[in-house]
PDB file of N, CA and C in Angstrom:
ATOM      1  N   UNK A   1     108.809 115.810 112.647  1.00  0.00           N
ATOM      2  CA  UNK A   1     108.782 115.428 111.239  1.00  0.00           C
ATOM      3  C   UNK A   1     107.877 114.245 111.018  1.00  0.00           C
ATOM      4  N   UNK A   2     107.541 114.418 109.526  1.00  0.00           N
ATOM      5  CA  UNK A   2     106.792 112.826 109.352  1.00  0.00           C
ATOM      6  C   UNK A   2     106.732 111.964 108.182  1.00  0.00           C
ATOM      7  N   UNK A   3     107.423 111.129 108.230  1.00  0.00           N
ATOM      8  CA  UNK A   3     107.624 109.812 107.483  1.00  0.00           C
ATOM      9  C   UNK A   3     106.534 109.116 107.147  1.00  0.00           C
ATOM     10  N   UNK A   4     106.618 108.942 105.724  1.00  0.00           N
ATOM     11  CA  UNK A   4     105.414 107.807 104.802  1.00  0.00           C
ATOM     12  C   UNK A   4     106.258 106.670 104.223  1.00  0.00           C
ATOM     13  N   UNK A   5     105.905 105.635 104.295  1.00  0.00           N
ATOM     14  CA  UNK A   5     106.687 104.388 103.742  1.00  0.00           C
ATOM     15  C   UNK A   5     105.474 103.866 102.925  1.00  0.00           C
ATOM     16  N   UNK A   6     105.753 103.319 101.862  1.00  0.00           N
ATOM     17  CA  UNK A   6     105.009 103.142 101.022  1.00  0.00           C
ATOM     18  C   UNK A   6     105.330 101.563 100.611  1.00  0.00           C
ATOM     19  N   UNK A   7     104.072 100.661 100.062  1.00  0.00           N
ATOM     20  CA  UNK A   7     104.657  99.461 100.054  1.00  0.00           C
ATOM     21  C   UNK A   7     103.088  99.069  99.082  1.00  0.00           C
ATOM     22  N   UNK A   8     103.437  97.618  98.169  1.00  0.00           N
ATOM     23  CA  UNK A   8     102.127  96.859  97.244  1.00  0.00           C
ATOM     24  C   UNK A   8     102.332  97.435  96.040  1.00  0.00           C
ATOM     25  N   UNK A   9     103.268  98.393  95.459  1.00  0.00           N
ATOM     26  CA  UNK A   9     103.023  98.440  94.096  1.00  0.00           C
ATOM     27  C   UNK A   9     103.500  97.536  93.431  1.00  0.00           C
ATOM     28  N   UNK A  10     103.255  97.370  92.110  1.00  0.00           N
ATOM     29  CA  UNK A  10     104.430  96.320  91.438  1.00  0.00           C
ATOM     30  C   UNK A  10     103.287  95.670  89.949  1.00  0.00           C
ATOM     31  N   UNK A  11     103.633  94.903  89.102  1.00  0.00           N
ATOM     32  CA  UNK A  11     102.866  94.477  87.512  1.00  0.00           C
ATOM     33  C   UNK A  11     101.650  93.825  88.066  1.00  0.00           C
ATOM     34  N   UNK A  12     101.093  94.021  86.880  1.00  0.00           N
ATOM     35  CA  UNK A  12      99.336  92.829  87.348  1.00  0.00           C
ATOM     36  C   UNK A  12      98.394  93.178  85.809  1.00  0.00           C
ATOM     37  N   UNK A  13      97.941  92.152  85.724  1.00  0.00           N
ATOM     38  CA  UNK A  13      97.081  92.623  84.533  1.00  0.00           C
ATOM     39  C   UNK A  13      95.933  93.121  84.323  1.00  0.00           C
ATOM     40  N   UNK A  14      95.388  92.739  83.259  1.00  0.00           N
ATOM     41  CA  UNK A  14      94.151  93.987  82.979  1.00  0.00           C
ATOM     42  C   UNK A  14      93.633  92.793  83.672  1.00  0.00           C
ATOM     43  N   UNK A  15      92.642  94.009  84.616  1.00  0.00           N
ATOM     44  CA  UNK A  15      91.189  93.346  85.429  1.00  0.00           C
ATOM     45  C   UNK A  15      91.315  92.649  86.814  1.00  0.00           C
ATOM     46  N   UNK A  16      92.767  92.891  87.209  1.00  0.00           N
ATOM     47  CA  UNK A  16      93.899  92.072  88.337  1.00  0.00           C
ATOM     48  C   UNK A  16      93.447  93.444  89.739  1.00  0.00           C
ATOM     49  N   UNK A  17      93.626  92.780  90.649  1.00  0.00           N
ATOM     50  CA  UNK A  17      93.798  93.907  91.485  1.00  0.00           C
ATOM     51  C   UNK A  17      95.273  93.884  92.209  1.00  0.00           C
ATOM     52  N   UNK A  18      95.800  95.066  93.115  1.00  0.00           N
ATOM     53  CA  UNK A  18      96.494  95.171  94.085  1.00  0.00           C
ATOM     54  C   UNK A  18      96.181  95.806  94.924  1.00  0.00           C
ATOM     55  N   UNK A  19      96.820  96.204  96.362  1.00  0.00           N
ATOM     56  CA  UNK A  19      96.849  96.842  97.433  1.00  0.00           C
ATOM     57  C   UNK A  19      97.696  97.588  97.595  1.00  0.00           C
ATOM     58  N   UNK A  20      97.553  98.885  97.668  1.00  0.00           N
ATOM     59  CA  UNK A  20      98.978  99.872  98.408  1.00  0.00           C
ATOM     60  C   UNK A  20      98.554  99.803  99.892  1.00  0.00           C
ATOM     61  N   UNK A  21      99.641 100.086 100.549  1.00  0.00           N
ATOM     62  CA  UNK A  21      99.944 100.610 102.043  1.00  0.00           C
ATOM     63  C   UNK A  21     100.797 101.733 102.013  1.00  0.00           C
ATOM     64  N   UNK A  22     100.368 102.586 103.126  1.00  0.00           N
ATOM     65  CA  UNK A  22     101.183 103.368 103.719  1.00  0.00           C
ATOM     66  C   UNK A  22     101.009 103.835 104.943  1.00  0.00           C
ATOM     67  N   UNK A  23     102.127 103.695 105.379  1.00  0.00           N
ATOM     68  CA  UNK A  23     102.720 103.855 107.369  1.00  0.00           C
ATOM     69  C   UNK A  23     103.233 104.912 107.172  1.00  0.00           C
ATOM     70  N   UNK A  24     102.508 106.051 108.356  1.00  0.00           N
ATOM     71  CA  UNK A  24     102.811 107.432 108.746  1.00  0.00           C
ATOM     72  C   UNK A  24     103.567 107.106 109.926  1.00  0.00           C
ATOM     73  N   UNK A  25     104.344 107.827 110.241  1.00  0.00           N
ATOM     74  CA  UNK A  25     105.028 108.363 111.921  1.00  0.00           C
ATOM     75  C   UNK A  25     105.781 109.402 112.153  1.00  0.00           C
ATOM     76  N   UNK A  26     105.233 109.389 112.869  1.00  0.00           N
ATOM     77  CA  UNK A  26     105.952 111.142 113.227  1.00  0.00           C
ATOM     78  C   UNK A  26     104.958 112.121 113.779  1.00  0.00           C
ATOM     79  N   UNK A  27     104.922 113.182 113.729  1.00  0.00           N
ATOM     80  CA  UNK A  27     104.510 114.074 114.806  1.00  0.00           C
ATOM     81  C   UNK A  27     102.487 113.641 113.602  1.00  0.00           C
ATOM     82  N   UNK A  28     101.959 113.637 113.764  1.00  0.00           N
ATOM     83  CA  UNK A  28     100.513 113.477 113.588  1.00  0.00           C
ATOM     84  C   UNK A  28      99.334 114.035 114.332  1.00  0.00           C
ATOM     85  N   UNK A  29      98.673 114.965 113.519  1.00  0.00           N
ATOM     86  CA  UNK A  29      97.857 115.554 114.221  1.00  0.00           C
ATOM     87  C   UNK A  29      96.520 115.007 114.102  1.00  0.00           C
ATOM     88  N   UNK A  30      95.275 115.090 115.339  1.00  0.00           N
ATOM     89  CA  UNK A  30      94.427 114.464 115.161  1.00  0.00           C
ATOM     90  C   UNK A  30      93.424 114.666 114.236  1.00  0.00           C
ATOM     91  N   UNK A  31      93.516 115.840 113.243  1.00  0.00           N
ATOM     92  CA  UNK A  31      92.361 116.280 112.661  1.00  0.00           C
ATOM     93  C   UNK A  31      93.457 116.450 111.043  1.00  0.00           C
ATOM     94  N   UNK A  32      93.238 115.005 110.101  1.00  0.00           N
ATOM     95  CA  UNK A  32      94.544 115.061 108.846  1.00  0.00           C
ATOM     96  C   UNK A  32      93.036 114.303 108.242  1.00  0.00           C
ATOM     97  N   UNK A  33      94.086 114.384 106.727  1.00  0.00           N
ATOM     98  CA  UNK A  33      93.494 113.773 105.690  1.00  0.00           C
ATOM     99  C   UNK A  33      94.513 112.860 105.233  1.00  0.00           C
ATOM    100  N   UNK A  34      94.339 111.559 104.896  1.00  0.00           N
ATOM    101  CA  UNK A  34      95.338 110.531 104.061  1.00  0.00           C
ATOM    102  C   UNK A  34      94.797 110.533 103.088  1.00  0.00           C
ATOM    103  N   UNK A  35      95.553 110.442 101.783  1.00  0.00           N
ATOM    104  CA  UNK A  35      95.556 109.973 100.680  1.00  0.00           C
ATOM    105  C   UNK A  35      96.242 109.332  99.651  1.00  0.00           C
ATOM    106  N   UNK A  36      95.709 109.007  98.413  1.00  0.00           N
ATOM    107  CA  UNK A  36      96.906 108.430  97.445  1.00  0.00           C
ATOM    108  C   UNK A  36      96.511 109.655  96.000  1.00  0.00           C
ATOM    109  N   UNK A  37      97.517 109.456  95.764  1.00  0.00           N
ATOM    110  CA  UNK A  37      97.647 110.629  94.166  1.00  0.00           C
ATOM    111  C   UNK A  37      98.211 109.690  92.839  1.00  0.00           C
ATOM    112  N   UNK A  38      98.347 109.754  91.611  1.00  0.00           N
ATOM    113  CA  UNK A  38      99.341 109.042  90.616  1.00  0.00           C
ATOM    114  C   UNK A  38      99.893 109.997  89.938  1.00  0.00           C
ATOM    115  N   UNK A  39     100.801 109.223  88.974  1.00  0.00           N
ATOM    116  CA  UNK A  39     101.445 110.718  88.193  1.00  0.00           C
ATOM    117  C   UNK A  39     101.831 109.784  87.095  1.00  0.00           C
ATOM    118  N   UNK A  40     101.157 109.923  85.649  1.00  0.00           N
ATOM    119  CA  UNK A  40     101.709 109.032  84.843  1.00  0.00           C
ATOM    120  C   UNK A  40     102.711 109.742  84.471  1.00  0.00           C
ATOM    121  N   UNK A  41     103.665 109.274  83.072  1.00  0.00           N
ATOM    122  CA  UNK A  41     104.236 109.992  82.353  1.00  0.00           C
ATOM    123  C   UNK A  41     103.945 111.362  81.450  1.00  0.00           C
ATOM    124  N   UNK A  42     104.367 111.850  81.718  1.00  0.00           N
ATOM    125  CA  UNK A  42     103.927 113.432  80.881  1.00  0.00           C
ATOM    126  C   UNK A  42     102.684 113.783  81.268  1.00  0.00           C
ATOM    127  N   UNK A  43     102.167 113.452  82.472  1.00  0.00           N
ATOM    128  CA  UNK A  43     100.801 113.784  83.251  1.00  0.00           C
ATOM    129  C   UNK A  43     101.190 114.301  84.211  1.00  0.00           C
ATOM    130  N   UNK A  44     100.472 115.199  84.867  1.00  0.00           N
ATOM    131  CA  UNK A  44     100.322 115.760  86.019  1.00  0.00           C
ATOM    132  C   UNK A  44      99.594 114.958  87.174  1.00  0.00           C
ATOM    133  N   UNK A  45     100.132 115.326  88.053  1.00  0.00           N
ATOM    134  CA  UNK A  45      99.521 114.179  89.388  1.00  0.00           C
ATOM    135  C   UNK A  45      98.395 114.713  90.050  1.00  0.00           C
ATOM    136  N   UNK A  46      97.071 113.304  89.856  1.00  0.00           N
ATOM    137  CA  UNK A  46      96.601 113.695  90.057  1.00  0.00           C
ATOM    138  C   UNK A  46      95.683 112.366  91.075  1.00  0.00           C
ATOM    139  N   UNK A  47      94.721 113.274  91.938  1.00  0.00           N
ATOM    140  CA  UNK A  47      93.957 112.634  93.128  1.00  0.00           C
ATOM    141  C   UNK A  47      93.604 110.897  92.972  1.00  0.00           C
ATOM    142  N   UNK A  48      93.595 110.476  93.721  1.00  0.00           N
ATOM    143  CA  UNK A  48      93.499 108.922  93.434  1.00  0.00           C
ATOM    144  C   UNK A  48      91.755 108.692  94.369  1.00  0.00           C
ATOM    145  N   UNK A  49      92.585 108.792  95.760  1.00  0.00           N
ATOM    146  CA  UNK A  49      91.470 108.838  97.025  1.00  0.00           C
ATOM    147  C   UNK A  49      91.786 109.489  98.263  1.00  0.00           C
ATOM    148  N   UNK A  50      90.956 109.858  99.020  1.00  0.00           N
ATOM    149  CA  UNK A  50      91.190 111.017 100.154  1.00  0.00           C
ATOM    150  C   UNK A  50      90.308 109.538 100.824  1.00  0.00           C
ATOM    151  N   UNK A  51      91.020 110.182 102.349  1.00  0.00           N
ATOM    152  CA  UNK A  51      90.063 109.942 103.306  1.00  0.00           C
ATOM    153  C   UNK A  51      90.506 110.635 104.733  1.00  0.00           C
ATOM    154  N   UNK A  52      89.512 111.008 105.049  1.00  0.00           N
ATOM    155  CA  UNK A  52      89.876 112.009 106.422  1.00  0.00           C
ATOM    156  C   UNK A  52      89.647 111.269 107.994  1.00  0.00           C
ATOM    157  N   UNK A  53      90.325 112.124 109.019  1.00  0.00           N
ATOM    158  CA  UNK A  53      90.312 111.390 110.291  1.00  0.00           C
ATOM    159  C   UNK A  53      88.551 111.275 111.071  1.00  0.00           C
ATOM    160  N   UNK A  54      87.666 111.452 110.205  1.00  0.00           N
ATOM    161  CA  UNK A  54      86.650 111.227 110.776  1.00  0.00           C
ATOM    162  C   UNK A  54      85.852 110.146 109.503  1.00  0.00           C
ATOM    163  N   UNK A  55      86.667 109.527 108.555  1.00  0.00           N
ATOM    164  CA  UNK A  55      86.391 108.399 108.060  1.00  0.00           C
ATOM    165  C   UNK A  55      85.462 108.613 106.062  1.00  0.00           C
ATOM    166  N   UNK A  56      85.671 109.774 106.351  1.00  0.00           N
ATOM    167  CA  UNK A  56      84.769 110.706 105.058  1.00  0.00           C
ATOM    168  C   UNK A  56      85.543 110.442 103.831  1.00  0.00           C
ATOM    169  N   UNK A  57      85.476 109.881 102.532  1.00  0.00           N
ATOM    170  CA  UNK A  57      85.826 109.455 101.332  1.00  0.00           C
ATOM    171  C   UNK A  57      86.085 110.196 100.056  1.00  0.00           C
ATOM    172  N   UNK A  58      86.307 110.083  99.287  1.00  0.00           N
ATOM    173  CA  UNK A  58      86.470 110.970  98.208  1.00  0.00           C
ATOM    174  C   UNK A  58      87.248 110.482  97.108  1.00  0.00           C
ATOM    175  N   UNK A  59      86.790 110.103  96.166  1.00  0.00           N
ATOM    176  CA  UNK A  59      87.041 109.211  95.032  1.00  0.00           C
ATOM    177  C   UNK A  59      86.967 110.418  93.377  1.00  0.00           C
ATOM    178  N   UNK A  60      87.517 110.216  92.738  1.00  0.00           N
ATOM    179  CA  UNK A  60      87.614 110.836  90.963  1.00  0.00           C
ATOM    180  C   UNK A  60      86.701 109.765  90.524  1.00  0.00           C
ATOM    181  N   UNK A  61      85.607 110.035  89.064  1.00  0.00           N
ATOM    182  CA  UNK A  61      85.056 108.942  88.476  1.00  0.00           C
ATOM    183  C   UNK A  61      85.705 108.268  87.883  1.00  0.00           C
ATOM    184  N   UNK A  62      86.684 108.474  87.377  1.00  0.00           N
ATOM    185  CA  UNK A  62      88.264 107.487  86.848  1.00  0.00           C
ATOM    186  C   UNK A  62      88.366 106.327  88.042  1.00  0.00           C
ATOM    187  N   UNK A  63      87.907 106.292  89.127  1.00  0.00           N
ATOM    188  CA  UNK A  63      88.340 104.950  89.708  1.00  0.00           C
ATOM    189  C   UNK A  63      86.949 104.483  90.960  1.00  0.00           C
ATOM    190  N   UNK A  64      86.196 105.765  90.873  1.00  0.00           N
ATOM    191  CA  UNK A  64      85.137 105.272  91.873  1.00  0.00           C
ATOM    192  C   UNK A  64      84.142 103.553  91.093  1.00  0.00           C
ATOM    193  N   UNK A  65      84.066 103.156  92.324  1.00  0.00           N
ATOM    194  CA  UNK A  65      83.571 101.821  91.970  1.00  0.00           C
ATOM    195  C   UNK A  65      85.087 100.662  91.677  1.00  0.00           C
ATOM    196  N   UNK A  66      85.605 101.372  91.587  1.00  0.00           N
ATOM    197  CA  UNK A  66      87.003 100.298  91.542  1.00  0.00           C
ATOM    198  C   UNK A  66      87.816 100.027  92.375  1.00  0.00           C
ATOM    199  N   UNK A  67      88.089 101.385  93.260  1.00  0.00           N
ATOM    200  CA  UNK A  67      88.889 101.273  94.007  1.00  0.00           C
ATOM    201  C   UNK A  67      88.133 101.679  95.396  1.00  0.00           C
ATOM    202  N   UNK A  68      88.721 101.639  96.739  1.00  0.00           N
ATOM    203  CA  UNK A  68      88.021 101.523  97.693  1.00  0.00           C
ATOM    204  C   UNK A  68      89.923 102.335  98.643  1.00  0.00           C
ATOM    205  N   UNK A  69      89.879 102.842  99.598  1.00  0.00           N
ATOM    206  CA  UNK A  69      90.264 103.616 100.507  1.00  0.00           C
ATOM    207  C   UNK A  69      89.689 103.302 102.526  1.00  0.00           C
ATOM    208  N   UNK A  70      90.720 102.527 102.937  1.00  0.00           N
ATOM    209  CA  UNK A  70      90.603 102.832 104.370  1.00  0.00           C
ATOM    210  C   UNK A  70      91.821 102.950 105.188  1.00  0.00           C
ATOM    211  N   UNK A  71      91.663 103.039 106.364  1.00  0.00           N
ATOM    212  CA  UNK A  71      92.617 103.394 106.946  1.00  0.00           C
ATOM    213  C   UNK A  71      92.608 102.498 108.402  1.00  0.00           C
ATOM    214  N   UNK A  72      93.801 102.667 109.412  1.00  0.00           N
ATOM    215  CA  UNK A  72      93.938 102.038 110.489  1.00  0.00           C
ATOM    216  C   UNK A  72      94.356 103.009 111.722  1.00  0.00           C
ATOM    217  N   UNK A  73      93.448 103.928 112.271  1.00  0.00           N
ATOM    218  CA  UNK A  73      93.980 105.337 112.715  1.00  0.00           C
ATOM    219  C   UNK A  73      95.177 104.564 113.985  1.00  0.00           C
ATOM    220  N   UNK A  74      95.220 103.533 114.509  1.00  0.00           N
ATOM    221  CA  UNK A  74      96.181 102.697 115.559  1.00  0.00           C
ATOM    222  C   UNK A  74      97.373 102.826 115.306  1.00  0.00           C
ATOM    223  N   UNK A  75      97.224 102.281 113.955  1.00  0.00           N
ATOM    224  CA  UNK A  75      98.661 102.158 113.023  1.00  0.00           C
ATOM    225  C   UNK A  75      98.998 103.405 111.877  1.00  0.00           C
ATOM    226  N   UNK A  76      97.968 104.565 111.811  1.00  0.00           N
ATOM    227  CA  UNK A  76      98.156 105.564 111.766  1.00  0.00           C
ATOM    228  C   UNK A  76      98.859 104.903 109.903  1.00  0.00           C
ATOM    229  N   UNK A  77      97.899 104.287 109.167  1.00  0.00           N
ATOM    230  CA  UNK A  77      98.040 103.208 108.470  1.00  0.00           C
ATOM    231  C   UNK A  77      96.744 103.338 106.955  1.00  0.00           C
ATOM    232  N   UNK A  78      97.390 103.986 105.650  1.00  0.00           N
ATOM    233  CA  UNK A  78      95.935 103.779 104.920  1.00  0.00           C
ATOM    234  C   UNK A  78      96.616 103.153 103.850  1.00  0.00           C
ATOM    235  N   UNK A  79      94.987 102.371 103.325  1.00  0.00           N
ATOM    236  CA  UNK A  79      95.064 101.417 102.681  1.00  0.00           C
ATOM    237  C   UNK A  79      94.754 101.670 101.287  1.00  0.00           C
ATOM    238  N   UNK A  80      95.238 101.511  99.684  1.00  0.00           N
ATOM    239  CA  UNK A  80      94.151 101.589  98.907  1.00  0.00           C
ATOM    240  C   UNK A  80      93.966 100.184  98.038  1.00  0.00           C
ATOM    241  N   UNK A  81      93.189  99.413  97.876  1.00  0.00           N
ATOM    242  CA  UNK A  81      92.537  98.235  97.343  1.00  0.00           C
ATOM    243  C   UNK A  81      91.864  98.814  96.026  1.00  0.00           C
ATOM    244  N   UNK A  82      92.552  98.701  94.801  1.00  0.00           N
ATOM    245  CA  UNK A  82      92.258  98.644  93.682  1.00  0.00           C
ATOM    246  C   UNK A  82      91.756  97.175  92.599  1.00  0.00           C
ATOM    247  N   UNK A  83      90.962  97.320  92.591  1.00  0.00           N
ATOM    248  CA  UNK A  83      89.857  96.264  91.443  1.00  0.00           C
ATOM    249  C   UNK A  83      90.020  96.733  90.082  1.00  0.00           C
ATOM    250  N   UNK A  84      89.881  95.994  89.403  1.00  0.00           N
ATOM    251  CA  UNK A  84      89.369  95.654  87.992  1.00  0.00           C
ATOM    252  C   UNK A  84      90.419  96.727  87.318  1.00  0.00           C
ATOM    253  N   UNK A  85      91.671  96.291  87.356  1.00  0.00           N
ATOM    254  CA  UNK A  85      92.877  97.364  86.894  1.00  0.00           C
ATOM    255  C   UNK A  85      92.905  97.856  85.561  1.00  0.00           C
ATOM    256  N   UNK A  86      93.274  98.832  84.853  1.00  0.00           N
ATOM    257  CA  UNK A  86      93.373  98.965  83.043  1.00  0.00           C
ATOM    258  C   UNK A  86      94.689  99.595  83.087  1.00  0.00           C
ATOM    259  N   UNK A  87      95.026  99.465  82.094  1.00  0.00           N
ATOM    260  CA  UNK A  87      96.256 100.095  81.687  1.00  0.00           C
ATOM    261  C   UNK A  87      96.579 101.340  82.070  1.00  0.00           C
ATOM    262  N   UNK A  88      95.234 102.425  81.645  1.00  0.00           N
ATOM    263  CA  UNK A  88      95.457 103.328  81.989  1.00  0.00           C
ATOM    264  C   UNK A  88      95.676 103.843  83.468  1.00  0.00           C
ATOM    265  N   UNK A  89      95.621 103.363  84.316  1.00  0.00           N
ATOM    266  CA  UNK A  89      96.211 102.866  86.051  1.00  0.00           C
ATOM    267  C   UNK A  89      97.368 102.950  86.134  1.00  0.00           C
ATOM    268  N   UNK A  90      98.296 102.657  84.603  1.00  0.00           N
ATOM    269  CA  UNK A  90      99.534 102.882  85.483  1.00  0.00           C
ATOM    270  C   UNK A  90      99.944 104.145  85.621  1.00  0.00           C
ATOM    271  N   UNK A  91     100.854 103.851  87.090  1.00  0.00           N
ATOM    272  CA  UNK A  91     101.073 105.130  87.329  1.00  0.00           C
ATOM    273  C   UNK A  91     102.301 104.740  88.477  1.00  0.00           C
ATOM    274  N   UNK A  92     102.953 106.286  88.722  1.00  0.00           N
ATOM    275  CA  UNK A  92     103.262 106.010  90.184  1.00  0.00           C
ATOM    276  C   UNK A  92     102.375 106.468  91.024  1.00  0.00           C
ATOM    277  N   UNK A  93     102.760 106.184  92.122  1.00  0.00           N
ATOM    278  CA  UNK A  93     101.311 106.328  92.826  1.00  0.00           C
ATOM    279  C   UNK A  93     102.018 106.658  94.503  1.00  0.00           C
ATOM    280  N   UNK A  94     101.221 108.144  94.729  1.00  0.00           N
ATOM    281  CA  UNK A  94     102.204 108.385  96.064  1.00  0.00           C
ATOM    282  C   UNK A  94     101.551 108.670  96.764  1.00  0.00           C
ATOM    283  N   UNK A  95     101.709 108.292  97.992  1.00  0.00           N
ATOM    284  CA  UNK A  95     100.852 108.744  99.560  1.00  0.00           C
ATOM    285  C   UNK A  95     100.940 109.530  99.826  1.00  0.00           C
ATOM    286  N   UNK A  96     100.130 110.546 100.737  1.00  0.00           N
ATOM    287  CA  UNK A  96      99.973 111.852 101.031  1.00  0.00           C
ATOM    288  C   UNK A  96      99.203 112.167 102.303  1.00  0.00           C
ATOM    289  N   UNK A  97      99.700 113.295 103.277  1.00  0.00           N
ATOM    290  CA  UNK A  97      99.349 112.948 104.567  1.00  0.00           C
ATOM    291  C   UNK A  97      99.431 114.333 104.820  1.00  0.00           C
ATOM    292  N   UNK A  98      97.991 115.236 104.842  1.00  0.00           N
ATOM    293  CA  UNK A  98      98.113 116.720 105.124  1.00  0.00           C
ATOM    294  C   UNK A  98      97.257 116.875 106.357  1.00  0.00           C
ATOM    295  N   UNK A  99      97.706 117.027 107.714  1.00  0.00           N
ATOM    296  CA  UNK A  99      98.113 117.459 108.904  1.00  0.00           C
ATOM    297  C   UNK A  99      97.536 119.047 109.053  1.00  0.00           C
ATOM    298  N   UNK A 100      96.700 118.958 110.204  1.00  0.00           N
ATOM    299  CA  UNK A 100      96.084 120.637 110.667  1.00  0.00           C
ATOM    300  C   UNK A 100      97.673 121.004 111.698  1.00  0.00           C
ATOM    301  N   UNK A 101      98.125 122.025 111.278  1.00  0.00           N
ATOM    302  CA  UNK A 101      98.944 122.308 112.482  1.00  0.00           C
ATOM    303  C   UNK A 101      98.609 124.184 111.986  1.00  0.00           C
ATOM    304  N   UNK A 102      97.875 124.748 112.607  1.00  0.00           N
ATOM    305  CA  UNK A 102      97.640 126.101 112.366  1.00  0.00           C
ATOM    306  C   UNK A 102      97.099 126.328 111.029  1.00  0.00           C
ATOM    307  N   UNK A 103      97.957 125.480 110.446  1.00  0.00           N
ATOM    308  CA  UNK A 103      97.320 125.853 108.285  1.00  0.00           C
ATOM    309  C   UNK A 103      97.804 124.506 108.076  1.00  0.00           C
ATOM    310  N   UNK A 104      97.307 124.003 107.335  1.00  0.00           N
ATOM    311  CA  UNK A 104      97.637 122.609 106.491  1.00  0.00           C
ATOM    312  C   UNK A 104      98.953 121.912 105.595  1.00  0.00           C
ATOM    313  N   UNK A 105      99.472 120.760 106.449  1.00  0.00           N
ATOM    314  CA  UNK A 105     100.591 120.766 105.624  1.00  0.00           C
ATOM    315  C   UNK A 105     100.659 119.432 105.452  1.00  0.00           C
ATOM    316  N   UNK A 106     101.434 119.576 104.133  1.00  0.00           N
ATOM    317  CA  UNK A 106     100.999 118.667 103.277  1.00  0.00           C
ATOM    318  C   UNK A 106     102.645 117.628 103.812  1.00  0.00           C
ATOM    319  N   UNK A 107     102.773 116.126 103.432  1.00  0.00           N
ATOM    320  CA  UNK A 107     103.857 115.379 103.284  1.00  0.00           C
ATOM    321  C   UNK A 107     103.438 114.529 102.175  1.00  0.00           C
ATOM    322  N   UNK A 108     104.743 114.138 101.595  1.00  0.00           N
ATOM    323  CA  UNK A 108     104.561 112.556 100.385  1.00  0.00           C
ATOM    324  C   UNK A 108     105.840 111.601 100.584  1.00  0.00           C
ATOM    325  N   UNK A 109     104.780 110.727 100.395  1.00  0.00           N
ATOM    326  CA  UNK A 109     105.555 109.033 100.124  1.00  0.00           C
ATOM    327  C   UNK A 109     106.554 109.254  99.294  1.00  0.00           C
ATOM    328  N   UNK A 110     107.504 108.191  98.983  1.00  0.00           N
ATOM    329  CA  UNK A 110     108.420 108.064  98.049  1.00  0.00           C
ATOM    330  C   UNK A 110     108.167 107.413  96.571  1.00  0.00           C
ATOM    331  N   UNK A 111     106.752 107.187  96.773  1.00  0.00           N
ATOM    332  CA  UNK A 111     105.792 106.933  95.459  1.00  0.00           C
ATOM    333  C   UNK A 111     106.447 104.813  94.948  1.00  0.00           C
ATOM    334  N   UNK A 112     105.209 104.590  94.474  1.00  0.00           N
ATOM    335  CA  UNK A 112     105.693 103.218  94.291  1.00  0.00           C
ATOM    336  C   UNK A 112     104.819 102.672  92.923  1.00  0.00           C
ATOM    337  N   UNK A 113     105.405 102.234  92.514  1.00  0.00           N
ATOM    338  CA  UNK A 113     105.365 101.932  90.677  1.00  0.00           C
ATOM    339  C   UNK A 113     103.954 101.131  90.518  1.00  0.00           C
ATOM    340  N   UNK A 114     103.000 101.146  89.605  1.00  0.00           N
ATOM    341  CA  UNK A 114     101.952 100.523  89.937  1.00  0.00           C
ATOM    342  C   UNK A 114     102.045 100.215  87.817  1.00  0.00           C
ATOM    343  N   UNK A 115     102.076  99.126  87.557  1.00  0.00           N
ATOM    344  CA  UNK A 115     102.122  98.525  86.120  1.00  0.00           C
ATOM    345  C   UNK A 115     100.878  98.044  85.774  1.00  0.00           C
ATOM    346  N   UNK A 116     100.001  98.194  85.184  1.00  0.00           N
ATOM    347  CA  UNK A 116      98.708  97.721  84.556  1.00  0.00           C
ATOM    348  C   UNK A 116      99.430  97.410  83.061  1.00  0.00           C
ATOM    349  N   UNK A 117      99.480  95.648  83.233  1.00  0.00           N
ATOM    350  CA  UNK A 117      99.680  95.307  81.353  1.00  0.00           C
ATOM    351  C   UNK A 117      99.952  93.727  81.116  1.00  0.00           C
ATOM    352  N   UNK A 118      99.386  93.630  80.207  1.00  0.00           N
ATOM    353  CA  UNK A 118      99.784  92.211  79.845  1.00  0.00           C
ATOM    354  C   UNK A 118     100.418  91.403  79.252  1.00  0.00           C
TER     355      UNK A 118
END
């Protein structure tokens, strides 16, 4: 099995940044993708940032240039560092960790509250 702990959400204002984390463990295969997703209210959840085990990126224009995505393959550990926040940011915001094991499978965080407001 595999566990995401999720941690850095929480209020900040317009133009403020924060940091999410999230710690994987558990069975991990060497060839995954980490990511983060949001889900506002009465929205559908949607892609934040990807990044794969060979270091490859993938950003929406809703946040490219703002936000930035890495990881710590040791600590089996990704990061997302969000800049220049707006309202429309808030969200929850959940980690995601899809694993090659024959076909692709997907896991999620327990999602963590991210407040853009002043």
């Amino acid at each position: 099995q595999v566990q995401l702990v999720e941690s850095g959400g929480g209020l900040v204002q317009p133009g403020g940044s924060l940091r999410l984390s999230c710690a994987a463990s558990g069975s991990i295969t060497s060839i995954n993708v980490m990511g983060w997703y949001r889900q506002a209210p009465g929205k559908e959840r949607e892609l934040v940032a990807l990044i794969n085990s060979g270091g490859s990126t993938n950003f929406p224009d809703s946040v490219k240039g703002r936000f930035t995505i890495s990881r710590d393959k040791a600590k089996n550990t990704v990061y997302l560092q969000m800049n220049s926040l707006e309202p429309e940011d808030t969200a929850v915001y959940y980690c995601n960790l899809r694993v090659l094991v024959g076909t692709w499978r997907d896991y999620w965080g327990q999602g963590t509250q991210v407040t853009v407001s002043s």
